[in-house]
Protein backbone atom coordinates (compact mmCIF):
# COMPACT_ATOMS: atom_id res chain seq x y z
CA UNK A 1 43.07 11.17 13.20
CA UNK A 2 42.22 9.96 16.77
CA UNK A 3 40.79 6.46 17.57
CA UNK A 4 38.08 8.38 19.51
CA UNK A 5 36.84 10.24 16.61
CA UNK A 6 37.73 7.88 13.69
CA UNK A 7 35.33 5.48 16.36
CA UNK A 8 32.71 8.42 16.30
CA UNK A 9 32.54 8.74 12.15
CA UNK A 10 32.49 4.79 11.96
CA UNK A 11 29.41 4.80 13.91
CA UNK A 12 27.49 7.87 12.25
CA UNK A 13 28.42 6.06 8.70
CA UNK A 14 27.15 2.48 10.12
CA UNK A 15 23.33 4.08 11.68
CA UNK A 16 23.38 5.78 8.11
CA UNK A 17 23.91 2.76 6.44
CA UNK A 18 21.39 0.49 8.41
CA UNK A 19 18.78 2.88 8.51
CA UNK A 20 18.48 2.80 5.00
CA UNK A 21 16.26 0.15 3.93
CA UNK A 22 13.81 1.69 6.88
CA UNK A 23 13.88 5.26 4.43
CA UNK A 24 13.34 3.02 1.12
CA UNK A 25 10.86 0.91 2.80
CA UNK A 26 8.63 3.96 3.62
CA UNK A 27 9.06 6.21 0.27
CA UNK A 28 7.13 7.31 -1.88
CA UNK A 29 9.81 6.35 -4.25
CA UNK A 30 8.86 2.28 -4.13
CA UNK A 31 5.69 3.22 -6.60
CA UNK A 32 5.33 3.98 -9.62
CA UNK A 33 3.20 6.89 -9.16
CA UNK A 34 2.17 8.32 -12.62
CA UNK A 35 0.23 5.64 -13.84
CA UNK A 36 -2.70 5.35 -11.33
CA UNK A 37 -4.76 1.93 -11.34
CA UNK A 38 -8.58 1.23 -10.63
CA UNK A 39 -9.58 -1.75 -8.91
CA UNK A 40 -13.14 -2.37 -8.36
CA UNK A 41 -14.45 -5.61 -6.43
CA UNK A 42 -15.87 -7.33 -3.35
CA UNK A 43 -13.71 -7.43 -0.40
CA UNK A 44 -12.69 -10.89 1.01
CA UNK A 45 -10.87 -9.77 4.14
CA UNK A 46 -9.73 -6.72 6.03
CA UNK A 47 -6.32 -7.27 7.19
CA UNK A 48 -6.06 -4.47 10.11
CA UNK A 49 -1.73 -4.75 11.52
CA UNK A 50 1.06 -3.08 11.60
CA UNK A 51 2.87 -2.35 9.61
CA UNK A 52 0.84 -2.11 6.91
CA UNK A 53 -3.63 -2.63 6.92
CA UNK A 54 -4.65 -4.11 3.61
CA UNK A 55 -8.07 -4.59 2.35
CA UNK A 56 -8.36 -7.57 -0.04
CA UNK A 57 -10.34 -6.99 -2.70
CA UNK A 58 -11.55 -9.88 -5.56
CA UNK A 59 -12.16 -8.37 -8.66
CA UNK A 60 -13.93 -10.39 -12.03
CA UNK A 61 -12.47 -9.15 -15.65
CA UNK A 62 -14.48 -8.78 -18.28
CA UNK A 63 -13.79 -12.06 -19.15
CA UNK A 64 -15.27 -13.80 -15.84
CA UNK A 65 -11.60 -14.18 -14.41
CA UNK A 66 -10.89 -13.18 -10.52
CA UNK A 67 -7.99 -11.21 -9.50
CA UNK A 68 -7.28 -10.76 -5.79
CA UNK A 69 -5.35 -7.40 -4.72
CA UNK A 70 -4.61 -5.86 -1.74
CA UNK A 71 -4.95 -2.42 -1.20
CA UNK A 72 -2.50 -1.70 0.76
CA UNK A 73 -2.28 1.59 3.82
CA UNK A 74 0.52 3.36 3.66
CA UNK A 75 -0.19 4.25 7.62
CA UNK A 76 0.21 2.33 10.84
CA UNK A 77 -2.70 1.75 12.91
CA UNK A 78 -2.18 4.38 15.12
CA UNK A 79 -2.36 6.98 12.45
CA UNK A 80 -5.34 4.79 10.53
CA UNK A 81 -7.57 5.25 13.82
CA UNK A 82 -6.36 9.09 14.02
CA UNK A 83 -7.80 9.44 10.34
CA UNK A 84 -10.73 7.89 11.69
CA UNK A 85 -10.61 4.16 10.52
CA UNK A 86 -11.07 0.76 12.80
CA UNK A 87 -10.73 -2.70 12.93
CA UNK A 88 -14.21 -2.82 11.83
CA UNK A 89 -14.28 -0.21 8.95
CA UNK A 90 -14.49 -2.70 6.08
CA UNK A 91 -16.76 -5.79 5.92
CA UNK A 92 -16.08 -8.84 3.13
CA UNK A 93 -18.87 -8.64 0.66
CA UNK A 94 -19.41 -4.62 0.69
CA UNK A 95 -18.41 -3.42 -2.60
CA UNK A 96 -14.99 -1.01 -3.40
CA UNK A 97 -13.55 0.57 -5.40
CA UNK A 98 -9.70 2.28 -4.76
CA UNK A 99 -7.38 4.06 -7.03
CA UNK A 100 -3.93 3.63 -6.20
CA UNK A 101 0.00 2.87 -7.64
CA UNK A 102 1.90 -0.10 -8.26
CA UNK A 103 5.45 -1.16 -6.64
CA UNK A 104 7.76 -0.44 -9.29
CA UNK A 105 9.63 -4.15 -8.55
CA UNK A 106 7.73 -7.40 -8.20
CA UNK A 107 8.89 -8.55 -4.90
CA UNK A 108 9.71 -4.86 -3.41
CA UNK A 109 7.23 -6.05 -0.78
CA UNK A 110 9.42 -8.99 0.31
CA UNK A 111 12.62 -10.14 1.02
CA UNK A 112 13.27 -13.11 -0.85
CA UNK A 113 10.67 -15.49 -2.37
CA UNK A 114 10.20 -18.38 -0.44
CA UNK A 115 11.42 -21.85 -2.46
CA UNK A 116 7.27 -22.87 -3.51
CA UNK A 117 6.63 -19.22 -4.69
CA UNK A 118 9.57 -19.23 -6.72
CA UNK A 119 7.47 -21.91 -8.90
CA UNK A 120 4.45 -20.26 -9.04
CA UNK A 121 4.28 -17.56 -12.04
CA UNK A 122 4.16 -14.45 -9.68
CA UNK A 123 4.78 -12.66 -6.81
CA UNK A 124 1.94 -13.65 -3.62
CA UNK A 125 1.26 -10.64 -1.99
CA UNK A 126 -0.55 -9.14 1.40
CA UNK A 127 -2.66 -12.32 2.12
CA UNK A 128 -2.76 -14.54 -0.80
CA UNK A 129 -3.59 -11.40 -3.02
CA UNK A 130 -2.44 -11.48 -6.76
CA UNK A 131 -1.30 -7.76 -6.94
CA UNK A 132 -0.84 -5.09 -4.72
CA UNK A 133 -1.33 -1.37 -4.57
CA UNK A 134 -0.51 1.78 -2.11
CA UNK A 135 -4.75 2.49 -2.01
CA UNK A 136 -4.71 7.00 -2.54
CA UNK A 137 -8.58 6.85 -3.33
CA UNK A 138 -11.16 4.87 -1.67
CA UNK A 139 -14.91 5.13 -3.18
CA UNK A 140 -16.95 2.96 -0.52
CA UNK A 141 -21.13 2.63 0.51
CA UNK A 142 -19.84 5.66 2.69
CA UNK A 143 -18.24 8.12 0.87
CA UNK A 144 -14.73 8.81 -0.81
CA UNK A 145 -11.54 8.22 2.04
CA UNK A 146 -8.39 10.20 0.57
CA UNK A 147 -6.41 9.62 4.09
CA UNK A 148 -6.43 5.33 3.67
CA UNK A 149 -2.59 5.99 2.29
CA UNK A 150 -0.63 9.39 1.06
CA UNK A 151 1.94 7.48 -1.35
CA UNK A 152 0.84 8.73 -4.84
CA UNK A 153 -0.61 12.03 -6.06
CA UNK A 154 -4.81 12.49 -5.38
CA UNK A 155 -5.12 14.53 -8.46
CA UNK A 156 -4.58 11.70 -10.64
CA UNK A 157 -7.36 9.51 -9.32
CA UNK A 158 -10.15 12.42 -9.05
CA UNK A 159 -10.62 15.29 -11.21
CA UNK A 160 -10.28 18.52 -9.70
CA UNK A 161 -14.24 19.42 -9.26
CA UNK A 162 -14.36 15.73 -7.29
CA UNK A 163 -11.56 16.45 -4.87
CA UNK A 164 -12.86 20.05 -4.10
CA UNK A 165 -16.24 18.64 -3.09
CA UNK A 166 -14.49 15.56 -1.23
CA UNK A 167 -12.19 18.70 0.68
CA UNK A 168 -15.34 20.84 1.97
């Protein structure tokens, strides 16, 4: 085979390679999307950035304890405003609730722990949060949102009579 070519194939199979982690970062295919999870709580912050808006939510058990999640976008801003969300879309205090999946891997937000969360019992997700999910569903003071992410079926957070009146 000629350098020129052999060259040519080297650098298709090197873009492939390195593109990659871009394709797994952005699938569906990091949740685990047939067990959907409810979290209902008070937000503490709305983190509006690329790549990734989350709304941090604190939510009390049944037994008085307080988990923080983030409810993570799967969108960039660009497409968030598009859909018809801004910076100032969600206030700390107003009441939530979201339906959304899980990452199926505990750090499959991150790299590599850092050395002090490597001592702590769990992963530290989208600022400070506890747990993290890709938010399908949002039930706020306004309305239902369906468009705050697309990773995860909608059918298995609303029933079928909900999502028709949500659609017209």
């Amino acid at each position: 085979m000629k350098p020129e070519i052999m060259t040519g194939w080297m650098a298709v199979l090197a873009s492939l390679v390195a593109a990659g982690p871009l394709f797994a970062h952005h699938s569906v295919g990091v949740f685990e999307t047939t067990t959907p999870i409810r979290v209902k709580g008070t937000i503490v912050r709305f983190a509006w950035a690329n790549p990734h808006s989350a709304i941090i939510v604190e939510q009390r058990t049944e037994d008085g304890a307080r988990i923080r999640w983030a409810l993570e976008s799967s969108a960039p801003i660009h497409l968030l405003e598009r859909r018809g969300f801004s910076k100032d879309s969600f206030r700390p205090g107003e009441v939530i609730e979201a339906c959304g999946f899980a990452p199926r891997s505990a750090f499959s937000s991150r790299t590599e722990p850092t050395n002090q969360e490597k001592t702590k019992p769990g992963p530290v997700w989208l600022e400070g949060a506890d747990r993290v999910i890709t938010a399908r569903l949002l039930l706020t003071q306004h309305g239902p949102e369906v468009h705050w992410s697309h990773y995860g079926p909608l059918e298995s957070c609303i029933s079928e009579d909900e999502l028709k009146a949500i659609k017209h």
